[in-house]
PDB file of N, CA and C in Angstrom:
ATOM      1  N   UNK A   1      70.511 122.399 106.987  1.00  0.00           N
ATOM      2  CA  UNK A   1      71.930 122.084 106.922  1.00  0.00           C
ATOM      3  C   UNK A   1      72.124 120.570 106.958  1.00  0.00           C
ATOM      4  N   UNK A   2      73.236 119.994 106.615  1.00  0.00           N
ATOM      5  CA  UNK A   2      73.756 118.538 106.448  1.00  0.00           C
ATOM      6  C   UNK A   2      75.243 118.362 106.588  1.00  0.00           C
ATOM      7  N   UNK A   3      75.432 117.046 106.837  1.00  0.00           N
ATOM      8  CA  UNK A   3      76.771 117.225 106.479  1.00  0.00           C
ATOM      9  C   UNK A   3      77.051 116.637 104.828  1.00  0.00           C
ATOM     10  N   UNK A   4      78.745 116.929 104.708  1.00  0.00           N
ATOM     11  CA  UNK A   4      79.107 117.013 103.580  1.00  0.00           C
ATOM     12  C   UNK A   4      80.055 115.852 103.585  1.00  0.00           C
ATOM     13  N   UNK A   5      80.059 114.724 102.694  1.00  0.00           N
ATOM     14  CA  UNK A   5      81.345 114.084 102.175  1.00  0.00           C
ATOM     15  C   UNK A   5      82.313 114.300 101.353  1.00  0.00           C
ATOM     16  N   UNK A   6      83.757 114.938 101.596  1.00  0.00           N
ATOM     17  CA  UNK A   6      84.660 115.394 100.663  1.00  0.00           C
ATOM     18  C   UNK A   6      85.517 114.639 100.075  1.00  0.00           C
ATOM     19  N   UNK A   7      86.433 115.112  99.296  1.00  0.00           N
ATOM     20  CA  UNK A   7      87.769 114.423  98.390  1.00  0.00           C
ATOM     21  C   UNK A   7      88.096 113.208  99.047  1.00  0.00           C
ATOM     22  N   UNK A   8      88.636 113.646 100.102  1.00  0.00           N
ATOM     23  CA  UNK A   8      89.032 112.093 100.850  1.00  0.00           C
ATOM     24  C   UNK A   8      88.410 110.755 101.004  1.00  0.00           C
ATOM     25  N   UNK A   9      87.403 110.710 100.912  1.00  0.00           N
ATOM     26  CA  UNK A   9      86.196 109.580 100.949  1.00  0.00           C
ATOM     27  C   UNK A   9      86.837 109.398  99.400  1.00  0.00           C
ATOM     28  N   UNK A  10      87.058 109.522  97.907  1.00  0.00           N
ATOM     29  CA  UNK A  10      87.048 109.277  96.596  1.00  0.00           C
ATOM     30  C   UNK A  10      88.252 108.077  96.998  1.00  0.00           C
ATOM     31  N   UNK A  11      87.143 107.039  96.409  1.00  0.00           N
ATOM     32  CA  UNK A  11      87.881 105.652  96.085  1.00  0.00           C
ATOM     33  C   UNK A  11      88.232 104.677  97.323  1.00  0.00           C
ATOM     34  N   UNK A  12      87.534 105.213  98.520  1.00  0.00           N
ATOM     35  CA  UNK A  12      87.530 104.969  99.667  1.00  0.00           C
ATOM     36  C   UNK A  12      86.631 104.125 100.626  1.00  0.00           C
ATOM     37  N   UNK A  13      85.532 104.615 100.700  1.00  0.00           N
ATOM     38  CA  UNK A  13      84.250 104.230 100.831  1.00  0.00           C
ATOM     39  C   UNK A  13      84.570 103.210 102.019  1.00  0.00           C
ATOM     40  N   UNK A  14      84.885 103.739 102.903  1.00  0.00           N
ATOM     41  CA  UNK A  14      84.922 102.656 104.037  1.00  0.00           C
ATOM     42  C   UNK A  14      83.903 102.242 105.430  1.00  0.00           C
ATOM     43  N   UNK A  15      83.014 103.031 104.810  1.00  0.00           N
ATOM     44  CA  UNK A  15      81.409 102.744 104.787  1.00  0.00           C
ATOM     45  C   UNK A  15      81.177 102.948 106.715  1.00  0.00           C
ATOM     46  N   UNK A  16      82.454 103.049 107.614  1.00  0.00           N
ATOM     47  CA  UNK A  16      81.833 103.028 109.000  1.00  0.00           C
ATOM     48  C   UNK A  16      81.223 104.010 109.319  1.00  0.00           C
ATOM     49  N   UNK A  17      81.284 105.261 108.315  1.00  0.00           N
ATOM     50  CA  UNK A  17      79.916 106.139 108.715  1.00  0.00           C
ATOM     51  C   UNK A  17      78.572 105.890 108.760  1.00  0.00           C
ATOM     52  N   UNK A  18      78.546 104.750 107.484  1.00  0.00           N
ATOM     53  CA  UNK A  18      77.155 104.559 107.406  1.00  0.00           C
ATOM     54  C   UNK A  18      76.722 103.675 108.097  1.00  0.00           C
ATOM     55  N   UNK A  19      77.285 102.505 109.077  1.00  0.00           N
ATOM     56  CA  UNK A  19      77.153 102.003 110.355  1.00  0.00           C
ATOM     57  C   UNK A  19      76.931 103.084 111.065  1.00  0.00           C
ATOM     58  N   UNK A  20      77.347 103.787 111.733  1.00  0.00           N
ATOM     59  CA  UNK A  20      77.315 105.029 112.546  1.00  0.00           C
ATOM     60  C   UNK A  20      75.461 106.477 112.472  1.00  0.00           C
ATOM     61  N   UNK A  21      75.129 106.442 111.614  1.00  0.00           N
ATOM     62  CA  UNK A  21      74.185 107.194 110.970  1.00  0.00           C
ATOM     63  C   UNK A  21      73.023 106.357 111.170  1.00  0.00           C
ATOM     64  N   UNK A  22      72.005 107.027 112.035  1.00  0.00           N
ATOM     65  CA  UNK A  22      70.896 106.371 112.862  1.00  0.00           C
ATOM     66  C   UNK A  22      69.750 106.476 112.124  1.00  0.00           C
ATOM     67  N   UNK A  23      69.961 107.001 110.584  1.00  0.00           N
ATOM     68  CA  UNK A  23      68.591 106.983 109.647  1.00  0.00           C
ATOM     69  C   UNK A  23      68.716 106.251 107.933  1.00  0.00           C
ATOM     70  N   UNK A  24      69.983 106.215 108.366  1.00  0.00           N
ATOM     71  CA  UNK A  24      69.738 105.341 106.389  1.00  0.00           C
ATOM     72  C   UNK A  24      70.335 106.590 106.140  1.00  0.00           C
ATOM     73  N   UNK A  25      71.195 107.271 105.623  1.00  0.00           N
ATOM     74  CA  UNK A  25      71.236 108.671 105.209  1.00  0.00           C
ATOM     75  C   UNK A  25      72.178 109.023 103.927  1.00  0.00           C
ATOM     76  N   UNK A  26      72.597 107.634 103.763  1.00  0.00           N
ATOM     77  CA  UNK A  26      74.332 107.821 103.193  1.00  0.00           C
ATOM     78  C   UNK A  26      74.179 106.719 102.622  1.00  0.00           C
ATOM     79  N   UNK A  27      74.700 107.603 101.017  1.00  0.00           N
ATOM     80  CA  UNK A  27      74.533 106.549  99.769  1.00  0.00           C
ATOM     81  C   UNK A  27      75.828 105.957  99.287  1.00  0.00           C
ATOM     82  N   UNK A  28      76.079 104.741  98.313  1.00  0.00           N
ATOM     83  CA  UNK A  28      77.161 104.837  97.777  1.00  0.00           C
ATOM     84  C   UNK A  28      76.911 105.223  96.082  1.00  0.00           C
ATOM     85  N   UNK A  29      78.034 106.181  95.848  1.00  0.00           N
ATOM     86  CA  UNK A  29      77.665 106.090  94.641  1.00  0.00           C
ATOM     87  C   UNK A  29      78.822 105.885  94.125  1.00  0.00           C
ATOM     88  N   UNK A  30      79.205 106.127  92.468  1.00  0.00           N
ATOM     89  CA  UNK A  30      80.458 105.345  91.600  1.00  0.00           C
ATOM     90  C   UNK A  30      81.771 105.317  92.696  1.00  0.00           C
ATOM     91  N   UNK A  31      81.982 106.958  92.809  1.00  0.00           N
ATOM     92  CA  UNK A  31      83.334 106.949  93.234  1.00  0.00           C
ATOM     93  C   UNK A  31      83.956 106.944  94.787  1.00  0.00           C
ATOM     94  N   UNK A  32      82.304 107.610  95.469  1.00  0.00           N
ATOM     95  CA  UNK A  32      81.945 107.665  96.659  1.00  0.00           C
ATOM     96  C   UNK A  32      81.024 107.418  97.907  1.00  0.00           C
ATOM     97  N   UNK A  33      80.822 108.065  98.740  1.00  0.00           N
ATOM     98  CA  UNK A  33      79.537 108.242  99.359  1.00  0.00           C
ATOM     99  C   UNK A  33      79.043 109.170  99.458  1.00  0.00           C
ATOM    100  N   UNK A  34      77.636 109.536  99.432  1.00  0.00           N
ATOM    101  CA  UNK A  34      77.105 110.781  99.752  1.00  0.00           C
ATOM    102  C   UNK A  34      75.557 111.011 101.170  1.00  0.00           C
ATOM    103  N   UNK A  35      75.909 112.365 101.347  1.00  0.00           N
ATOM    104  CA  UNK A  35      74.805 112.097 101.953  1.00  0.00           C
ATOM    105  C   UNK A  35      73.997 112.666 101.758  1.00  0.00           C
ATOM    106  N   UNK A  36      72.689 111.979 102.170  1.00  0.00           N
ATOM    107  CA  UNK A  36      71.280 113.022 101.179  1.00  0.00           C
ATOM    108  C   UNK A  36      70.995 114.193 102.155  1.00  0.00           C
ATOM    109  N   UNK A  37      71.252 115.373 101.827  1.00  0.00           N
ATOM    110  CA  UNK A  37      70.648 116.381 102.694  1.00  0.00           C
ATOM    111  C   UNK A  37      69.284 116.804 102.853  1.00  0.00           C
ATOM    112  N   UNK A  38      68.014 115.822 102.254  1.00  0.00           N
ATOM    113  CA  UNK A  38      66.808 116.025 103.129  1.00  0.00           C
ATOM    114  C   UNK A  38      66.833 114.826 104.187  1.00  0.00           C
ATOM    115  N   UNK A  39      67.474 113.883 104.368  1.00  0.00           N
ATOM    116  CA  UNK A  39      67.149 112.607 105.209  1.00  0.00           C
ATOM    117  C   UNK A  39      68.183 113.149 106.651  1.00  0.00           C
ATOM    118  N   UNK A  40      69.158 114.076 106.241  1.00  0.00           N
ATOM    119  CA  UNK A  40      70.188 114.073 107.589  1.00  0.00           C
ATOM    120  C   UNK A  40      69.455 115.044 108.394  1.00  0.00           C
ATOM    121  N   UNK A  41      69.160 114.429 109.608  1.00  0.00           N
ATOM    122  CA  UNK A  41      69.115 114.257 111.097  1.00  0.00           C
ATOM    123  C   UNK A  41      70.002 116.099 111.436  1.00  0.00           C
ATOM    124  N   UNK A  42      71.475 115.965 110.973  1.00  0.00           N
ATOM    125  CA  UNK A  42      71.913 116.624 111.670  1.00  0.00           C
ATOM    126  C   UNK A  42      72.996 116.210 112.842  1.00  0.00           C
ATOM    127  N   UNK A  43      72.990 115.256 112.662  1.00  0.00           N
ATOM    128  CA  UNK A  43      73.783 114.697 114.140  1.00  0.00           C
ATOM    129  C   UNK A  43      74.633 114.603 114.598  1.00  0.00           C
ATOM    130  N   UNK A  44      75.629 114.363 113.187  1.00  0.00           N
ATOM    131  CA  UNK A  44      77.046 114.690 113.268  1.00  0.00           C
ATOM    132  C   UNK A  44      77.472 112.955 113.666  1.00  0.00           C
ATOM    133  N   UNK A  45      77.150 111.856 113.894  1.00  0.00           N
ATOM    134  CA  UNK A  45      77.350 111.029 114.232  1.00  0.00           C
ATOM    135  C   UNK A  45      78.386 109.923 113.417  1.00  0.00           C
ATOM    136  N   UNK A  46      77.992 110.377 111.990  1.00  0.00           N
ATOM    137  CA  UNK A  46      78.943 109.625 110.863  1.00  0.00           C
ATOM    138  C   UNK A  46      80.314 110.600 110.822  1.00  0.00           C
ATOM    139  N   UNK A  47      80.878 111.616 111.582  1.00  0.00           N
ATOM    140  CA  UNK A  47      81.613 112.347 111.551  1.00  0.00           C
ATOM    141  C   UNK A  47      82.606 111.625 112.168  1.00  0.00           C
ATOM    142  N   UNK A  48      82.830 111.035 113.740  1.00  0.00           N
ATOM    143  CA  UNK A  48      84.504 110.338 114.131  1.00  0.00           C
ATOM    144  C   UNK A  48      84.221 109.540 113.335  1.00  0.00           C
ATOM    145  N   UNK A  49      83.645 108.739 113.167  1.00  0.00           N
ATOM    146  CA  UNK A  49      83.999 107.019 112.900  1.00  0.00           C
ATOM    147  C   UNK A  49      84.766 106.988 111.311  1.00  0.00           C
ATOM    148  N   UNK A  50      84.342 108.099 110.376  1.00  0.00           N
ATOM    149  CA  UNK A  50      85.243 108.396 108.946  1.00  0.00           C
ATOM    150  C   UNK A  50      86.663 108.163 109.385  1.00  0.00           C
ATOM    151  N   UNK A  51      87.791 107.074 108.338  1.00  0.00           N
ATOM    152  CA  UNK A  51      88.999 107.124 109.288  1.00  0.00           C
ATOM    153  C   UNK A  51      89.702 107.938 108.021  1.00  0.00           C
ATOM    154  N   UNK A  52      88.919 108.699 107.132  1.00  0.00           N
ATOM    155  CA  UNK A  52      89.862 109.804 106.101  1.00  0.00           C
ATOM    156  C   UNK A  52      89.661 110.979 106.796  1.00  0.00           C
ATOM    157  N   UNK A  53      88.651 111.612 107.761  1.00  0.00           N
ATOM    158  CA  UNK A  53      88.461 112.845 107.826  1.00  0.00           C
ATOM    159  C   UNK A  53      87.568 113.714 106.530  1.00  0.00           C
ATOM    160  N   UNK A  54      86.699 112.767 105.757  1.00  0.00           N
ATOM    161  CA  UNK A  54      86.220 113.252 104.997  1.00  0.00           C
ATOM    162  C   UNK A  54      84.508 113.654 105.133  1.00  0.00           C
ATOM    163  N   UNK A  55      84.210 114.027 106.218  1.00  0.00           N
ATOM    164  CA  UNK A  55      82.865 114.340 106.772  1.00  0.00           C
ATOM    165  C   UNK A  55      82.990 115.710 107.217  1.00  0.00           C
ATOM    166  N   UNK A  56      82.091 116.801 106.886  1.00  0.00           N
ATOM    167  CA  UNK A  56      82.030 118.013 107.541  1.00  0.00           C
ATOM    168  C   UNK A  56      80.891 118.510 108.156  1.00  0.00           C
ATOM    169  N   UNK A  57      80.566 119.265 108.785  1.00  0.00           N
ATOM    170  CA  UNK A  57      79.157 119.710 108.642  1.00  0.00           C
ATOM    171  C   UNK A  57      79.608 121.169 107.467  1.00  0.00           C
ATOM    172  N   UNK A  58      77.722 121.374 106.622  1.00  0.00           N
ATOM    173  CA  UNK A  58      78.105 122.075 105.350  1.00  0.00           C
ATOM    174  C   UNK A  58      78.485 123.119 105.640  1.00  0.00           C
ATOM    175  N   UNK A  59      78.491 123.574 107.105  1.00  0.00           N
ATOM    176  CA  UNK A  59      79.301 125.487 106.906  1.00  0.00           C
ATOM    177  C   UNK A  59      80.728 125.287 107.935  1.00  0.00           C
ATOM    178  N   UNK A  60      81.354 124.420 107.461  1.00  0.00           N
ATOM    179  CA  UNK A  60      82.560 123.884 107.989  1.00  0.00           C
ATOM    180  C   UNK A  60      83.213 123.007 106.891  1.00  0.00           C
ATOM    181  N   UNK A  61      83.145 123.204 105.977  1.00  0.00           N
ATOM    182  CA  UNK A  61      83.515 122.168 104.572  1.00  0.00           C
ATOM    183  C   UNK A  61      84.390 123.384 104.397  1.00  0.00           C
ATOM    184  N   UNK A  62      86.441 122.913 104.019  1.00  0.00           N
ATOM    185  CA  UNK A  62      87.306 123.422 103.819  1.00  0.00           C
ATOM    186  C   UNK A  62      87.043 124.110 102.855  1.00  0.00           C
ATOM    187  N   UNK A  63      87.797 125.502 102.482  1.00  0.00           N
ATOM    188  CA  UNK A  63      87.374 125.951 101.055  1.00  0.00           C
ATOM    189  C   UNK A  63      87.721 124.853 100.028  1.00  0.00           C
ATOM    190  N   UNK A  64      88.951 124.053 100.108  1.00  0.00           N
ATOM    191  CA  UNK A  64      89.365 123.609  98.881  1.00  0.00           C
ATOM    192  C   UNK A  64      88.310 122.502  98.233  1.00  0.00           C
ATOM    193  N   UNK A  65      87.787 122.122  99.622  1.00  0.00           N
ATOM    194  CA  UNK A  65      86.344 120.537  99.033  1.00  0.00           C
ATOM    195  C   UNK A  65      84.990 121.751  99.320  1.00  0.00           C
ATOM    196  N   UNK A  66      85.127 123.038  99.165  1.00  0.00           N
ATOM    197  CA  UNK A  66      83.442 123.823  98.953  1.00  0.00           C
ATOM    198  C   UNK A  66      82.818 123.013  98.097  1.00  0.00           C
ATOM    199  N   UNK A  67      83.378 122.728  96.564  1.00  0.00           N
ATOM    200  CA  UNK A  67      82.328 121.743  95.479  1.00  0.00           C
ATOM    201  C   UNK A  67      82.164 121.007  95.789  1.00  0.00           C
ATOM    202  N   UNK A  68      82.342 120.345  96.617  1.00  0.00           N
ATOM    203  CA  UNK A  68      81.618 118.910  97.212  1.00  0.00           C
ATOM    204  C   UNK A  68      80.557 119.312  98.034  1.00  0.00           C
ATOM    205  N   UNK A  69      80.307 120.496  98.388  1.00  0.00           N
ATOM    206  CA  UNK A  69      78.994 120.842  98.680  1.00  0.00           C
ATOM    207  C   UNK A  69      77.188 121.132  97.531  1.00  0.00           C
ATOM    208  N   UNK A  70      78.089 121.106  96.282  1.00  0.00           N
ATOM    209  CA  UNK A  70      77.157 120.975  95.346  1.00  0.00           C
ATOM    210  C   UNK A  70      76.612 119.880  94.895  1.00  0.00           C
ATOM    211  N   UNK A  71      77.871 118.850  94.984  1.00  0.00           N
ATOM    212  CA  UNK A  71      78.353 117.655  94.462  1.00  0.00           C
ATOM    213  C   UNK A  71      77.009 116.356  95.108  1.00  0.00           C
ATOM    214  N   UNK A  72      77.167 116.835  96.434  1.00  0.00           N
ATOM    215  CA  UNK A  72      76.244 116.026  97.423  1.00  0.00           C
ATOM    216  C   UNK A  72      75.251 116.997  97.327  1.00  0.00           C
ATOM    217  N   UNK A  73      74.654 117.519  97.462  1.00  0.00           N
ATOM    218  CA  UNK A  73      73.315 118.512  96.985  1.00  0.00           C
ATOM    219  C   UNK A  73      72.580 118.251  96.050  1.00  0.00           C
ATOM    220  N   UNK A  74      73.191 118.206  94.531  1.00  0.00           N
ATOM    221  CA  UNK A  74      72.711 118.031  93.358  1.00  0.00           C
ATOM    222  C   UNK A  74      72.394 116.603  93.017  1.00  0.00           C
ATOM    223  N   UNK A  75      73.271 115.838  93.682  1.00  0.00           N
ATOM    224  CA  UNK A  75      73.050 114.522  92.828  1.00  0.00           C
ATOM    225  C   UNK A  75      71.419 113.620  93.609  1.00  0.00           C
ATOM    226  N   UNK A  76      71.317 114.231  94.697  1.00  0.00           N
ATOM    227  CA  UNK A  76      70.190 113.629  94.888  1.00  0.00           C
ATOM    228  C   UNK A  76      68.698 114.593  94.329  1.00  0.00           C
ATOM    229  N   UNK A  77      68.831 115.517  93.551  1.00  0.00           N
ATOM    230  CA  UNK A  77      67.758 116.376  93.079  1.00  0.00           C
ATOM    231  C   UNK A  77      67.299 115.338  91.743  1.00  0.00           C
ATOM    232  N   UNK A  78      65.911 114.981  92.138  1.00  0.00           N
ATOM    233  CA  UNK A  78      64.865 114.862  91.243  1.00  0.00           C
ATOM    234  C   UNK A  78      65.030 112.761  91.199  1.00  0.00           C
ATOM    235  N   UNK A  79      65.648 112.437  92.447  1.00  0.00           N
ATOM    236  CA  UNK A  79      66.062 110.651  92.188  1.00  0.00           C
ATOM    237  C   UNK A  79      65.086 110.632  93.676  1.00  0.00           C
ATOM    238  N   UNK A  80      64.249 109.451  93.323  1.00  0.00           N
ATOM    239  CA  UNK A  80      63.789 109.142  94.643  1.00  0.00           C
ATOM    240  C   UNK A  80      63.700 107.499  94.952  1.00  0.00           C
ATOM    241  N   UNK A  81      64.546 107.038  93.864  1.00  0.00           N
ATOM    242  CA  UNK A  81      64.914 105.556  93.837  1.00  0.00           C
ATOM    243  C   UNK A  81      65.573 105.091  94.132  1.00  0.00           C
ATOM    244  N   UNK A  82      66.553 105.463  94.876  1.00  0.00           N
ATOM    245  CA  UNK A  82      68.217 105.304  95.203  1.00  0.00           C
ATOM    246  C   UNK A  82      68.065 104.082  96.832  1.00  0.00           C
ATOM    247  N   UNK A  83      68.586 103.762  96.606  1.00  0.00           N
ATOM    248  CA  UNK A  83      68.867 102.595  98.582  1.00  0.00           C
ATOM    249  C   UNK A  83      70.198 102.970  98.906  1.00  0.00           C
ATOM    250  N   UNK A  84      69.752 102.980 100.277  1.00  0.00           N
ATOM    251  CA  UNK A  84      70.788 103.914 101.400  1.00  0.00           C
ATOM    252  C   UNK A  84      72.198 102.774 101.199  1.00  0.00           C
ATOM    253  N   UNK A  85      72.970 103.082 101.391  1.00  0.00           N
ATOM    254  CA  UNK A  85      74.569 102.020 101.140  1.00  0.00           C
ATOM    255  C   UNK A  85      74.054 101.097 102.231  1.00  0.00           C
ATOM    256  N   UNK A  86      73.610 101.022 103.229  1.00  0.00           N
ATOM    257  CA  UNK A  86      73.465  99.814 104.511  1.00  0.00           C
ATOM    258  C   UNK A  86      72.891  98.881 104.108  1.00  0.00           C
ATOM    259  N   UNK A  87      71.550  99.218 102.996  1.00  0.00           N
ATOM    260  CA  UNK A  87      70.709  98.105 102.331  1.00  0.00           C
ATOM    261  C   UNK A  87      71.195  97.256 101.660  1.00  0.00           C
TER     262      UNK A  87
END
């Protein structure tokens, strides 16, 4: 399990999760952030400090942002080149 970044984070990116997140875990990408679900810990730690409310853990992601559970899933399948947003 991981957590999930939803809708609210889009165009947002106010990155104090990824201060918050004790492994590198959380990328930026075009529109957002994501987080890689083999690197997350689990910790829940990038969860208050989001000031959209756009962090879930994945079996707690609203129905309406469920695709953002694919969204962050898929995009890190088969990339192993990517640097964490902190870098």
């Amino acid at each position: 399990m991981t957590y999930i970044i939803t809708e609210p984070c889009i165009d947002v990116k106010d990155k104090s999760c990824v201060e918050a997140c004790p492994v590198d875990c959380i990328y930026e990408v075009e529109d957002q952030l994501l987080i890689h679900p083999e690197e997350c810990i689990d910790c829940g730690a990038c969860v208050d400090p989001c000031p959209v409310d756009a962090i879930f853990h994945e079996d707690e992601v609203p129905d309406k942002w469920k695709d953002f559970i694919d969204k962050n899933i898929n995009f890190f399948e088969g990339k192993s080149d990517l640097e964490p947003a902190r870098k």
